[in-house]
Protein backbone atom coordinates (compact mmCIF):
# COMPACT_ATOMS: atom_id res chain seq x y z
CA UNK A 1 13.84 -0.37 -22.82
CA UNK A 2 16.28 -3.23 -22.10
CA UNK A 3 16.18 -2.31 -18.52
CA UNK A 4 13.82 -4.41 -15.26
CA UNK A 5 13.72 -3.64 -12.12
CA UNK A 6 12.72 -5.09 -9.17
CA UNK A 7 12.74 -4.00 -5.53
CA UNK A 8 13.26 -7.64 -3.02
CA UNK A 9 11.37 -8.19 -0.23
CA UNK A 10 9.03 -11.14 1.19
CA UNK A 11 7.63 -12.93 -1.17
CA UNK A 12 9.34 -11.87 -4.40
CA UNK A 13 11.80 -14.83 -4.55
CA UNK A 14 9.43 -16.73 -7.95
CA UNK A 15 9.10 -13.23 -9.79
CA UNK A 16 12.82 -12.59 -9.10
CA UNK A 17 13.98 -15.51 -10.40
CA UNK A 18 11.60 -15.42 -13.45
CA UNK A 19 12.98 -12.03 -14.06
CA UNK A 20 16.51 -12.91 -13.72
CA UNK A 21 16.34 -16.35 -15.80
CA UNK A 22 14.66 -14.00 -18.70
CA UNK A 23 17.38 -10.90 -18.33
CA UNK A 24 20.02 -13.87 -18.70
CA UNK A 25 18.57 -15.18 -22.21
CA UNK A 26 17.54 -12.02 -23.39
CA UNK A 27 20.25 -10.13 -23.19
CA UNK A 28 18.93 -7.69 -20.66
CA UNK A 29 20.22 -5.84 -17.66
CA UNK A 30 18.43 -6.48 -14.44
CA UNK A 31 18.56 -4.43 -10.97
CA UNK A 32 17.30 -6.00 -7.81
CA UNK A 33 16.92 -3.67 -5.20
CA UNK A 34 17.37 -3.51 -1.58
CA UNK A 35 19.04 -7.22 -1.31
CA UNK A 36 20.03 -6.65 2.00
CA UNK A 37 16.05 -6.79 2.89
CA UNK A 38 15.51 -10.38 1.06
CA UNK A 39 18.55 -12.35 3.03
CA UNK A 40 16.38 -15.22 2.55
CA UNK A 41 17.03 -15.41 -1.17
CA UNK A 42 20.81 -14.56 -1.13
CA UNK A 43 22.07 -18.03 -1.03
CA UNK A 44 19.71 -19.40 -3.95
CA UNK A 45 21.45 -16.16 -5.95
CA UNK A 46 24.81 -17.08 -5.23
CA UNK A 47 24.04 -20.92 -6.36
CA UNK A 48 22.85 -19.46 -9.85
CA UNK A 49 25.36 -17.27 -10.04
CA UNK A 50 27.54 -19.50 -9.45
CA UNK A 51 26.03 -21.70 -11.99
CA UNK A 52 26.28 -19.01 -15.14
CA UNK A 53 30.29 -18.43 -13.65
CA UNK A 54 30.76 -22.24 -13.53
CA UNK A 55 29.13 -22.69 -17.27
CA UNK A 56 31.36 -19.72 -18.99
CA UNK A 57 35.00 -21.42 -17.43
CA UNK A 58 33.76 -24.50 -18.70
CA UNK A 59 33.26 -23.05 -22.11
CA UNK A 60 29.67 -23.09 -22.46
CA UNK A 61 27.72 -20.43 -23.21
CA UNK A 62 25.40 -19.73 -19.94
CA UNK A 63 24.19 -15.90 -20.70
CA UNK A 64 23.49 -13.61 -23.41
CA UNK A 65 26.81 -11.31 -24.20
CA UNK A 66 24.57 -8.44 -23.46
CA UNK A 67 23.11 -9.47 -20.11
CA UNK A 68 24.24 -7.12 -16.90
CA UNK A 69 23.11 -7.48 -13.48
CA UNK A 70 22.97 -4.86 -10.82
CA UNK A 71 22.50 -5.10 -6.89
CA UNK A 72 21.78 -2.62 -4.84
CA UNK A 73 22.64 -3.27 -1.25
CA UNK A 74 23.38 -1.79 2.57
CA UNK A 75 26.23 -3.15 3.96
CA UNK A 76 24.56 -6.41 5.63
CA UNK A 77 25.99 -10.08 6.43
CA UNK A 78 22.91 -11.24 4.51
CA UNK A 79 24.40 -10.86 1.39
CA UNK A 80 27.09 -14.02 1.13
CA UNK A 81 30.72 -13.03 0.74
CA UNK A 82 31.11 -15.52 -2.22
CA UNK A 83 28.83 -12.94 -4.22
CA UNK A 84 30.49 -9.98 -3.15
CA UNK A 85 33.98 -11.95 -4.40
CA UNK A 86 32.37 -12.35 -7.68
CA UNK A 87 31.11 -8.84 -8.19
CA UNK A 88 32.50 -5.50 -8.87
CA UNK A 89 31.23 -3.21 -6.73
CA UNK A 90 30.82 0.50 -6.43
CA UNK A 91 30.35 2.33 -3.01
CA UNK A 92 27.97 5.92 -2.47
CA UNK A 93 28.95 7.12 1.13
CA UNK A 94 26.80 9.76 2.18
CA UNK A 95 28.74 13.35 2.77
CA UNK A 96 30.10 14.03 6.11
CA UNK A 97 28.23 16.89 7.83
CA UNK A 98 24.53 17.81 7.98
CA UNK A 99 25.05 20.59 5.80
CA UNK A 100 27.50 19.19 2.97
CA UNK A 101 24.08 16.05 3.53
CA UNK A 102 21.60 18.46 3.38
CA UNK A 103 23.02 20.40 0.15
CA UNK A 104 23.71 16.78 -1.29
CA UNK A 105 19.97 15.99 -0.78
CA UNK A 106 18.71 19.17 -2.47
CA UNK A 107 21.33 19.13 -5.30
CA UNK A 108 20.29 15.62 -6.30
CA UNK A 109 16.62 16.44 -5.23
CA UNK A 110 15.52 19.65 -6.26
CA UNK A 111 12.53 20.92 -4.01
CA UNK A 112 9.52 22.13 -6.51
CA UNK A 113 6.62 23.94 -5.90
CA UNK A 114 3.69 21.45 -6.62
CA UNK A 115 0.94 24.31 -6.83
C-alpha cells in the first residue's frame, strides 16, 4: 500500500521524478527499475540525491522518516559512482551451472499447468 513502482526507460524522466518528489514527502518507499536502461536520467538522480543528503547534514529536514528508495540495476557505467557511494547495496549473482540455474529458475518460478 505504501509501495510505487516504476520501471525507467525513454521518456519516463517527468513521471519519475513526480513519483520520487511524492515518495519523499509522503513517507513512501519507491523502486525504480532497470536504471541501468535510463543512463540519461542518472545524473539528475544523483543531483537530488544529493540534495536530500546535503539538507539532512545541514540539519534540515529534506524527507519523510519513513521514505525508502530502491534501485534496481545491472552492473553498468551509466549509473554514477557518487550514487553507488551513497547507497547500500545488495548483489543477486545468478548460480553457477546450467543446472544449479535451471533448478534456481523453477524453484523461484514454479511451472503451472494453465489448462
Amino acid at each position: 500500500e505504501k509501495l510505487d513502482t516504476l520501471s525507467l526507460g525513454r521518456g519516463i524522466a517527468k513521471r519519475a521524478t513526480e513519483l520520487l518528489d511524492a515518495a519523499r514527502s509522503g513517507g513512501r518507499w519507491l523502486v525504480l527499475q532497470n536504471c541501468h536502461l535510463f543512463g540519461d536520467w542518472m545524473p539528475a538522480l544523483d543531483r537530488i540525491i544529493e540534495g536530500y543528503t546535503a539538507a539532512a547534514a545541514a540539519g534540515r529536514r529534506s524527507a519523510h522518516q519513513q521514505f525508502r528508495l530502491w534501485l534496481t540495476t545491472m552492473p553498468s557505467a551509466a549509473v554514477p559512482a557518487s550514487l553507488l557511494l551513497r547507497s547500500t547495496k545488495a548483489v543477486v549473482e545468478p548460480p553457477r551451472g546450467i543446472k544449479a540455474n535451471l533448478a534456481s529458475t523453477f524453484a523461484s518460478h514454479p511451472v503451472t499447468d494453465a489448462m
